[in-house]
Protein backbone atom coordinates (compact mmCIF):
# COMPACT_ATOMS: atom_id res chain seq x y z
CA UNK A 1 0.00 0.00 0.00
CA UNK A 2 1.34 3.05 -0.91
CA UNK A 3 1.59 6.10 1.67
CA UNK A 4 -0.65 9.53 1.16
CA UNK A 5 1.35 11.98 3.11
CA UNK A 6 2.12 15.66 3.54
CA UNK A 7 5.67 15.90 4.89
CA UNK A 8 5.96 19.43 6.81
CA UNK A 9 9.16 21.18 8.59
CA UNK A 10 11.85 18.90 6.64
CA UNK A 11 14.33 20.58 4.04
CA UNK A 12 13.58 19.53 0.91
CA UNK A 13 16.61 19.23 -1.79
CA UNK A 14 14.40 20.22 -4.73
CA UNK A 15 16.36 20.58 -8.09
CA UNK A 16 17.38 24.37 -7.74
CA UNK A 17 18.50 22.82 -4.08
CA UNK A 18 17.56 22.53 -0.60
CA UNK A 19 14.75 24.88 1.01
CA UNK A 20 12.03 24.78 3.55
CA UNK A 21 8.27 23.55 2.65
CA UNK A 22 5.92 20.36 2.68
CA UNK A 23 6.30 17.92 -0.07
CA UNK A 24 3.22 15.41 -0.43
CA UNK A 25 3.31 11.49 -1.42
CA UNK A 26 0.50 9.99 -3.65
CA UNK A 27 -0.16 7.16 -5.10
CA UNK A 28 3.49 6.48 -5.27
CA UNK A 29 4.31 10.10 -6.87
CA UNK A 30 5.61 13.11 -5.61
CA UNK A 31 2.52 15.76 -5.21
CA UNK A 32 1.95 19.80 -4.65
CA UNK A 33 -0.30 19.11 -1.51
CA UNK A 34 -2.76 16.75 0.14
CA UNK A 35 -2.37 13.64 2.48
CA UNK A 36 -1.48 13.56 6.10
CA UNK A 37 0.34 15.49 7.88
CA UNK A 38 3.88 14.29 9.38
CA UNK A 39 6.74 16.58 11.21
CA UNK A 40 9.73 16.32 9.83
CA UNK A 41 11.38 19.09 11.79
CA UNK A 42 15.12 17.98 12.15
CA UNK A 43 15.29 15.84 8.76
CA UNK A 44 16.40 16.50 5.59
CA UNK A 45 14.59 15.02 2.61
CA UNK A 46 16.72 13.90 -0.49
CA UNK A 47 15.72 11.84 -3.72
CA UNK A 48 16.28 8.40 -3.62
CA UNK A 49 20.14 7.36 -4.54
CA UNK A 50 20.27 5.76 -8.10
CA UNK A 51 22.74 2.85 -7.76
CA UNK A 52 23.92 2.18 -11.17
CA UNK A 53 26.56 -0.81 -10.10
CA UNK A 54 26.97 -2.71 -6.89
CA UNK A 55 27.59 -6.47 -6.31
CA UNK A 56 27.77 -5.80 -2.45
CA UNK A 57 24.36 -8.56 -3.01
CA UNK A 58 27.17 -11.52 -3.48
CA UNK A 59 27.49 -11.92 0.43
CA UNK A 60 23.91 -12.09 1.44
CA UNK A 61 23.01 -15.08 -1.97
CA UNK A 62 26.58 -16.34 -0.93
CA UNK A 63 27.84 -16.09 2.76
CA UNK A 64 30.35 -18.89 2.56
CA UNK A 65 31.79 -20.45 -0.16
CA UNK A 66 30.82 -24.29 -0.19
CA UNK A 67 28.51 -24.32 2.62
CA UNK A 68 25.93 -22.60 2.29
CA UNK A 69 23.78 -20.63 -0.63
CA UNK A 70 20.75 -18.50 0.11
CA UNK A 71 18.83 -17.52 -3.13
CA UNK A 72 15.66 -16.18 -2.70
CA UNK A 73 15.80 -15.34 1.22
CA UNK A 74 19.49 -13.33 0.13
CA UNK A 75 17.69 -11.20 -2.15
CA UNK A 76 15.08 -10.09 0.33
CA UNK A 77 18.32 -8.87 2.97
CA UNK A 78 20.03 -7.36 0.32
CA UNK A 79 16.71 -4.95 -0.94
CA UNK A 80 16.62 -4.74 2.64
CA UNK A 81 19.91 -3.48 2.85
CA UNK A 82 19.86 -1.14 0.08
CA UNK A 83 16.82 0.42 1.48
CA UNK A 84 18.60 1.11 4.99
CA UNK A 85 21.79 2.94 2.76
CA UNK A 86 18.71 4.77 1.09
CA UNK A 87 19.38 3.13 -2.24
CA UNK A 88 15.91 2.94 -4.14
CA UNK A 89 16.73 1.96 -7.47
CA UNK A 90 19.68 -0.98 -7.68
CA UNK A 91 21.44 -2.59 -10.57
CA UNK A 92 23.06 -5.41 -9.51
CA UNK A 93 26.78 -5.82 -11.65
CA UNK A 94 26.41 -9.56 -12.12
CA UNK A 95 29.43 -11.07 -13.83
CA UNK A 96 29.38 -13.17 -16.51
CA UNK A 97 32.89 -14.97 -16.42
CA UNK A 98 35.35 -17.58 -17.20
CA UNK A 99 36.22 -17.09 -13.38
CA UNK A 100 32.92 -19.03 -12.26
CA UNK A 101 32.02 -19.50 -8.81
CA UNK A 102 30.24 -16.18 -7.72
CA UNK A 103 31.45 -15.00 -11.25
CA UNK A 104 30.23 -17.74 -13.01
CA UNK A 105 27.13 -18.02 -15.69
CA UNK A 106 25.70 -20.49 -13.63
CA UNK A 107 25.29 -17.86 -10.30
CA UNK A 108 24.30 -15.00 -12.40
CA UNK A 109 21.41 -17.36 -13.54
CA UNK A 110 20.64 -17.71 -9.87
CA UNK A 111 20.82 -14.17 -9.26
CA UNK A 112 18.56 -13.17 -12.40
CA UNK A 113 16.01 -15.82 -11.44
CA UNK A 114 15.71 -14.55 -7.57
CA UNK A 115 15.80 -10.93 -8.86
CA UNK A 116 12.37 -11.56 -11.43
CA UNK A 117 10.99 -13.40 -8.28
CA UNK A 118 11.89 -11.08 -5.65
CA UNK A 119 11.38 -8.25 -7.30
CA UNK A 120 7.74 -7.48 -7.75
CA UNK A 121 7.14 -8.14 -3.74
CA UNK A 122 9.47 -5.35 -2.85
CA UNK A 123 9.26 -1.55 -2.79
CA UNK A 124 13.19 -1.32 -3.90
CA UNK A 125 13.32 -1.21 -7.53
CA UNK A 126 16.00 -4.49 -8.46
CA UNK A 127 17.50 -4.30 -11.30
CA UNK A 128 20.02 -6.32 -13.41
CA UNK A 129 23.25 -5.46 -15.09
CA UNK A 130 25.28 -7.91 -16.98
CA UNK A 131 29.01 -7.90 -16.78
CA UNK A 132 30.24 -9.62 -19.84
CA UNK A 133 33.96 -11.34 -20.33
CA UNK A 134 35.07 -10.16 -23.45
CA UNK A 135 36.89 -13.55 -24.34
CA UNK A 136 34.40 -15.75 -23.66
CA UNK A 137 33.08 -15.02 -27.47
CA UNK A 138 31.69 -18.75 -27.84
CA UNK A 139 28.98 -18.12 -25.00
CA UNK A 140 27.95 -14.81 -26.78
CA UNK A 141 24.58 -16.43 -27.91
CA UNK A 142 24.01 -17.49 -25.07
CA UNK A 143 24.82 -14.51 -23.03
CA UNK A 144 21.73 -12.99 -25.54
CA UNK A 145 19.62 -15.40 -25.09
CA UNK A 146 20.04 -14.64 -21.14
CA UNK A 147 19.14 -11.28 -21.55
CA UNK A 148 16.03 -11.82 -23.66
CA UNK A 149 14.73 -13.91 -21.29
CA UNK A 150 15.34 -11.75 -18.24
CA UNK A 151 14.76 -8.46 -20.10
CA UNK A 152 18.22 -7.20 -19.10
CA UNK A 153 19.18 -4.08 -20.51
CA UNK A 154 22.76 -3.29 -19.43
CA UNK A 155 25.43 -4.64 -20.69
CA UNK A 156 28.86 -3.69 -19.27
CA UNK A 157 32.78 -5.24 -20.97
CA UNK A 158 35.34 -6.79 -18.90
CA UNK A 159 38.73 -7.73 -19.83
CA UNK A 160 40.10 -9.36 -16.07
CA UNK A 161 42.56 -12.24 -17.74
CA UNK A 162 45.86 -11.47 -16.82
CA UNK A 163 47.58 -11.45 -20.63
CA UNK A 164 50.90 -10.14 -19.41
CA UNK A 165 50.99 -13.46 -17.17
CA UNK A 166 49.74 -16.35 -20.03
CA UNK A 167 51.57 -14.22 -22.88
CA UNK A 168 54.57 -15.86 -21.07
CA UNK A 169 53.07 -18.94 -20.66
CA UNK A 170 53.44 -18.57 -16.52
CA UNK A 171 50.41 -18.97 -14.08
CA UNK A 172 48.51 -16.28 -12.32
CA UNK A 173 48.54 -15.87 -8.92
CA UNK A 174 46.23 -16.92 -6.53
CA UNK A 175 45.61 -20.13 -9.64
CA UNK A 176 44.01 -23.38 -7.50
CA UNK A 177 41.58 -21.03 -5.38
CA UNK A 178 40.36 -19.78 -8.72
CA UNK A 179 40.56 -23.43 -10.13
CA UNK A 180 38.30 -24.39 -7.28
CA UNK A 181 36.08 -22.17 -7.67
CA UNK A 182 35.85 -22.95 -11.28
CA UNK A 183 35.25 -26.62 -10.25
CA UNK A 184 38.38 -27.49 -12.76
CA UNK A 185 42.03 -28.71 -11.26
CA UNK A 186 44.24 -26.27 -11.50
CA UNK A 187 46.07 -27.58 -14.46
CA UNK A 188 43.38 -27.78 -16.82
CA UNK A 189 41.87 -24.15 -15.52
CA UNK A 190 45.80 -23.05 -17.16
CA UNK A 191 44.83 -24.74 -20.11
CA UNK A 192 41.60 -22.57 -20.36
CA UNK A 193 43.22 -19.69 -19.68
CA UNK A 194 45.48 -20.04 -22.10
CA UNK A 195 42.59 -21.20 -24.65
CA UNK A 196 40.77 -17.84 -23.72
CA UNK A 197 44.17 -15.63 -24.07
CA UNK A 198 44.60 -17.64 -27.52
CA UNK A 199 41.62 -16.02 -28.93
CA UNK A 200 42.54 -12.73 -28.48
CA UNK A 201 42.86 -11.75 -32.41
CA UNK A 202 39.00 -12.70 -32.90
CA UNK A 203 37.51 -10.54 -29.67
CA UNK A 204 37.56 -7.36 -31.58
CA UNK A 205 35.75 -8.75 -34.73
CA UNK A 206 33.32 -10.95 -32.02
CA UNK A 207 32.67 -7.49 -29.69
CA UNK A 208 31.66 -5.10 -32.86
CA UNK A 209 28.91 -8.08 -33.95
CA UNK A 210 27.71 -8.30 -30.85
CA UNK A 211 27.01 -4.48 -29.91
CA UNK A 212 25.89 -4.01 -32.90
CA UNK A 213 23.23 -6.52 -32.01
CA UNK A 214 22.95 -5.38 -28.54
CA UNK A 215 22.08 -1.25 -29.60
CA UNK A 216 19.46 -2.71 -31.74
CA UNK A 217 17.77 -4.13 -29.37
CA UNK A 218 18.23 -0.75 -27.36
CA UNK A 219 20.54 -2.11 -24.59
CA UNK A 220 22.67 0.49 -22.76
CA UNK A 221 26.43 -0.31 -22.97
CA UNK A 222 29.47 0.13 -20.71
CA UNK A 223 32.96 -0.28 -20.58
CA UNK A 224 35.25 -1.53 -17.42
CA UNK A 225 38.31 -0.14 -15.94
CA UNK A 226 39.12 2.21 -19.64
CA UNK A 227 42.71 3.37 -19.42
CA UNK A 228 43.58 5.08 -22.31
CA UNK A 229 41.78 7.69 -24.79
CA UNK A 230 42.54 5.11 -27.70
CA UNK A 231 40.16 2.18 -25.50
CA UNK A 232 37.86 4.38 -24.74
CA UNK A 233 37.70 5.35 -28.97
CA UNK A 234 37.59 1.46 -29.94
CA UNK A 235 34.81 1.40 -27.48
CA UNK A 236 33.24 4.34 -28.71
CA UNK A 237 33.09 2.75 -32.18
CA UNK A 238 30.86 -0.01 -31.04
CA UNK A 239 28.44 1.91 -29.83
CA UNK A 240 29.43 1.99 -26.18
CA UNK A 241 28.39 5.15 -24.62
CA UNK A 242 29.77 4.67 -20.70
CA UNK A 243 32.50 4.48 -19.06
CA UNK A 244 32.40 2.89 -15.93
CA UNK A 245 35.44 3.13 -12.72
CA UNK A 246 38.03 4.18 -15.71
CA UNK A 247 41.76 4.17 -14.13
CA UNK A 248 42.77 7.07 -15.52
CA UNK A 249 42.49 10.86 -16.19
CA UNK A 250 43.18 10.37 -19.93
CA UNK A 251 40.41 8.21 -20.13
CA UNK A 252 37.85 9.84 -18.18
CA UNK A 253 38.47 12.96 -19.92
CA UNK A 254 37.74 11.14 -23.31
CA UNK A 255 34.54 9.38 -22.14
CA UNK A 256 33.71 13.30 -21.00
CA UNK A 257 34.79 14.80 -24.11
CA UNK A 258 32.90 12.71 -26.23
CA UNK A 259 29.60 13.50 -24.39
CA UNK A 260 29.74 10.36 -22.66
CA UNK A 261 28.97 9.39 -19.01
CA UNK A 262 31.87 8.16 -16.36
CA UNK A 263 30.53 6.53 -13.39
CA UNK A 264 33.13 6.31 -10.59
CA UNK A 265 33.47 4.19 -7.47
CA UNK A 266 31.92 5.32 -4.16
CA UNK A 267 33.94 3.56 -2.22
CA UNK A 268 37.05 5.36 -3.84
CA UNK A 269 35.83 8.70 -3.00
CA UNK A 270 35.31 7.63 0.72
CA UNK A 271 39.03 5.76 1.02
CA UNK A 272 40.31 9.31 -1.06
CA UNK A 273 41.96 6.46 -3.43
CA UNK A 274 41.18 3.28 -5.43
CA UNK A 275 41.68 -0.07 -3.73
CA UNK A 276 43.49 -1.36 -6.88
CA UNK A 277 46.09 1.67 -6.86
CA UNK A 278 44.37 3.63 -10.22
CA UNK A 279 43.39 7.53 -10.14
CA UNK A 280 41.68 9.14 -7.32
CA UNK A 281 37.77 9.54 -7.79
CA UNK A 282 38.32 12.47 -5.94
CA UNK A 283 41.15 13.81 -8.51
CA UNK A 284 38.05 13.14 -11.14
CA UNK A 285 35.33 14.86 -9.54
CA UNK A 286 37.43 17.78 -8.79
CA UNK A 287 38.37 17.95 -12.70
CA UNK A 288 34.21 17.91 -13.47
CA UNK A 289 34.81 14.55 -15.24
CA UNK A 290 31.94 12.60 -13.03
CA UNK A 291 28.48 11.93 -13.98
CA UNK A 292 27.74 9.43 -11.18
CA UNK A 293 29.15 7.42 -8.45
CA UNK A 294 27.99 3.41 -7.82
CA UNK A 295 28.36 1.73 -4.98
CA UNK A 296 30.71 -0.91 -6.30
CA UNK A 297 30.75 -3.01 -3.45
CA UNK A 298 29.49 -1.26 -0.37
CA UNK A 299 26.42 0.04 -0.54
CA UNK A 300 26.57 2.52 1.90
CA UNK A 301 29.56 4.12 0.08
CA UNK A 302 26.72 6.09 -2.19
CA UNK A 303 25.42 8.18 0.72
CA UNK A 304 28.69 8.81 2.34
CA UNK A 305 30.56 9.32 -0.65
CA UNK A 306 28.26 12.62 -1.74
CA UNK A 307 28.70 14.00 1.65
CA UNK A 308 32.94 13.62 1.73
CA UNK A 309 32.42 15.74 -1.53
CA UNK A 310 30.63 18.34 0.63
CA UNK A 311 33.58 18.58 3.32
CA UNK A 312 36.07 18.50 0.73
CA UNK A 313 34.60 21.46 -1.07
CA UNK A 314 34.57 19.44 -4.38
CA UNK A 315 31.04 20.02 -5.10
CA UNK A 316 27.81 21.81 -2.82
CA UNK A 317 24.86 19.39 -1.52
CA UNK A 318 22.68 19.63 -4.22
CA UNK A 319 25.35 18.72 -7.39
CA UNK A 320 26.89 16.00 -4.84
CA UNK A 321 23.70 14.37 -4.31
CA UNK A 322 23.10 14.51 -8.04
CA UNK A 323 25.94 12.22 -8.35
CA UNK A 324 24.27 9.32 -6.57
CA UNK A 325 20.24 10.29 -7.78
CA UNK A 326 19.56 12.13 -11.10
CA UNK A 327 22.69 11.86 -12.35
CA UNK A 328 22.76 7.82 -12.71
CA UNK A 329 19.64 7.89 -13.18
CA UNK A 330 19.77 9.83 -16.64
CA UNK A 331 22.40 7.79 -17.75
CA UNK A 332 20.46 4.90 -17.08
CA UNK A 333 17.35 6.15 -18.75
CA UNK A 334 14.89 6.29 -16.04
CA UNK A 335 13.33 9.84 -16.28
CA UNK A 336 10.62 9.04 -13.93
CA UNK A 337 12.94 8.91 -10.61
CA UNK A 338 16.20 10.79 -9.45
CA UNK A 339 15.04 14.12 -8.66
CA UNK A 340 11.87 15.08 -6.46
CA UNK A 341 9.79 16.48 -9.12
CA UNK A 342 5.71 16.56 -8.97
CA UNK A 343 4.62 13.04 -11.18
CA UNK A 344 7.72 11.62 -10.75
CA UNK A 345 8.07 8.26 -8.44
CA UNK A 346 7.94 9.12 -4.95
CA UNK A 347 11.51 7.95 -4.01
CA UNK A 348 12.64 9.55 -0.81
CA UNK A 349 15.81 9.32 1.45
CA UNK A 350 14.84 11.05 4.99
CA UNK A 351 17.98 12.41 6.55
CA UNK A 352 19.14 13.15 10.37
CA UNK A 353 20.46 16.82 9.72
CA UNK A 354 22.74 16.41 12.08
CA UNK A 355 24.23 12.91 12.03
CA UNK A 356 23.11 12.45 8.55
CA UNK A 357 22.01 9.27 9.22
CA UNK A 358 19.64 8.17 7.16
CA UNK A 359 16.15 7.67 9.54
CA UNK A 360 13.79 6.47 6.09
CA UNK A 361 13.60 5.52 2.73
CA UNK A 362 10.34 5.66 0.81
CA UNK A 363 10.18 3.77 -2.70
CA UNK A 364 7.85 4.07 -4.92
CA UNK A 365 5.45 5.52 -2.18
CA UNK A 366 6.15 2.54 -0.04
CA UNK A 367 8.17 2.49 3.22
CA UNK A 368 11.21 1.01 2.43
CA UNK A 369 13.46 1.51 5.94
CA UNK A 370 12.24 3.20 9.03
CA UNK A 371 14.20 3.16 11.99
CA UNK A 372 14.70 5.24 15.48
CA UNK A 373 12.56 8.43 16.16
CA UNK A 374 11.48 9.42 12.75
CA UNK A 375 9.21 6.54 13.03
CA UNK A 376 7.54 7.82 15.89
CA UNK A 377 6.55 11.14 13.40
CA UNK A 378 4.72 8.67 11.16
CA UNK A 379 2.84 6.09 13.58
């Protein structure tokens, strides 16, 4: 059941930015006026963060490797989850990769069967991103036969094998835990690394069929980890039109020249640095070079993440909380949600002023996460 409220005494970040005055909730839209009245002197009210790529959802489906594997009763913690960070629109980054395990095609069919489940019985809005393997060009039909049937429409390119390593015909690191978890021994998991490597002179012909099949269907398209302005190009080319986490400046400030849309780590901007040693996502926002931040693999980096940009002066409220509402969520397409607008989805993040700790989420109208004395405002 969706709520019919009039929310009085909050601040309310409106697009031109914050400022005193009720906002109403109707039939899961934002309103002028009407519905009951609730005090919200003390809060803050925010749209709903846009999360354009986690996988934080791996440890609730997944909480140890081998023992035990939670489907459908993961999916509800993790909407549950993403509702307490204030998240109100998700796409979960499932990999599609020679790496199986929690990377493998046979989880991400897990994970896209619990999500058209789940889904519909929750006021979070779950939604599904595929991250594709670029190498693993003999499972392209059925990688679109996956997203037919699950009516995915994101597609995002990963290159993770380690060429440098099998170019020299030496193993990886960390080699039998990855075997495992590909169910293979470790020496014939070399093997198919070395297979996959082997086909490197027919990805490039394989990727431009294949996106050129995917944009006419209308699927969105990303790249992963871009490093230089010549990937980003080759990228370009195919129809490609984000770039998501790239390492570097160069990069990002091809993606931006191009009228394209970088997405940056959360989690970077809260550590001040990538976990994997590339550019700051602080160096990026400070350049203007950010259209969005994901939550990569905490999801309450979103939240904290605009806020750092706040006390570092990067960016005011209103453009940092752009990066984690209507900022993904253009890029993504969904002009009914990311801003609070009259007619558009009631999706509402209900802040402690002072802590900033998020007290509420509405979704879609529908209580999401309620917690501690803003509760007692609305019962």
């Amino acid at each position: 059941m969706t709520l019919e409220l009039r929310l009085e005494g909050a601040r309310v970040l409106w697009p031109c930015g914050f400022e005193d005055g009720p906002l109403s909730v109707a039939e899961g839209r934002v309103q002028i006026d009407g519905g009951r009245s609730v005090d919200l002197t003390g809060f803050d009210i925010l749209p709903g963060i846009v999360d354009a790529h986690g996988d934080g959802f791996e440890r609730h489906m997944a909480p140890r490797r081998g023992a035990l594997r939670e489907r459908d009763a993961g999916m509800l913690a993790v909407a549950a989850e993403l509702a307490s960070c204030g998240i109100t629109t998700a796409f979960l980054a499932q990999f599609w990769s020679w790496e199986g395990g929690l990377r493998g095609p046979e989880f991400a069919r897990e994970v896209f069967e619990s999500v058209a489940l789940v889904s519909p019985t929750l006021p979070v809005d779950l939604r599904l991103q595929l991250r594709l393997e670029t190498h693993l060009i003999e499972s392209f039909p059925e990688v679109e036969a996956t997203l037919e049937q699950f009516g995915i429409g994101y597609v995002v390119f990963n290159d993770h094998l380690p060429h440098d390593r099998l170019a020299q015909g030496r193993k990886p690191p960390r080699l039998t835990g990855q075997a495992l978890k590909s169910r293979r021994n470790p020496e014939a998991y070399f093997q198919f690394l070395l297979d996959l490597h082997a086909k490197g002179p027919d990805v490039p012909g394989a990727l431009d069929d294949l996106c050129a099949r995917l944009a006419q269907r209308g699927v969105l398209m990303g790249s992963h980890d871009d490093q230089t302005a010549e990937g980003r190009a080759a990228w370009r080319a195919r129809g490609v039109r984000v770039s998501e986490f790239p390492e570097t400046l160069e990069a990002a400030q091809a993606a931006k020249d191009a009228g394209e849309a970088v997405v940056l780590g959360a989690p970077n901007v809260v550590r001040g640095a990538s976990h994997a040693g590339n550019i700051s996502a602080q160096s990026v926002i400070a350049e203007g070079l950010c259209d969005a931040l994901a939550s990569d693999y905490h999801y309450p980096s979103p939240a904290r993440a605009a806020w750092r940009c706040v006390e570092l002066g990067l960016l005011d409220e209103a453009a940092a909380w752009e990066l984690v509402s209507s900022g993904p969520a253009r890029i993504l397409g969904l002009q009914d949600r990311g801003s609070l607008e009259p007619g558009k989805r009631a999706d509402l993040v209900i802040m402690d002023r002072e802590s900033r700790r998020i007290a509420a989420t509405i979704a879609g109208g529908q209580v999401a996460f309620m917690s501690g004395a803003v509760a007692e405002r609305f019962f």
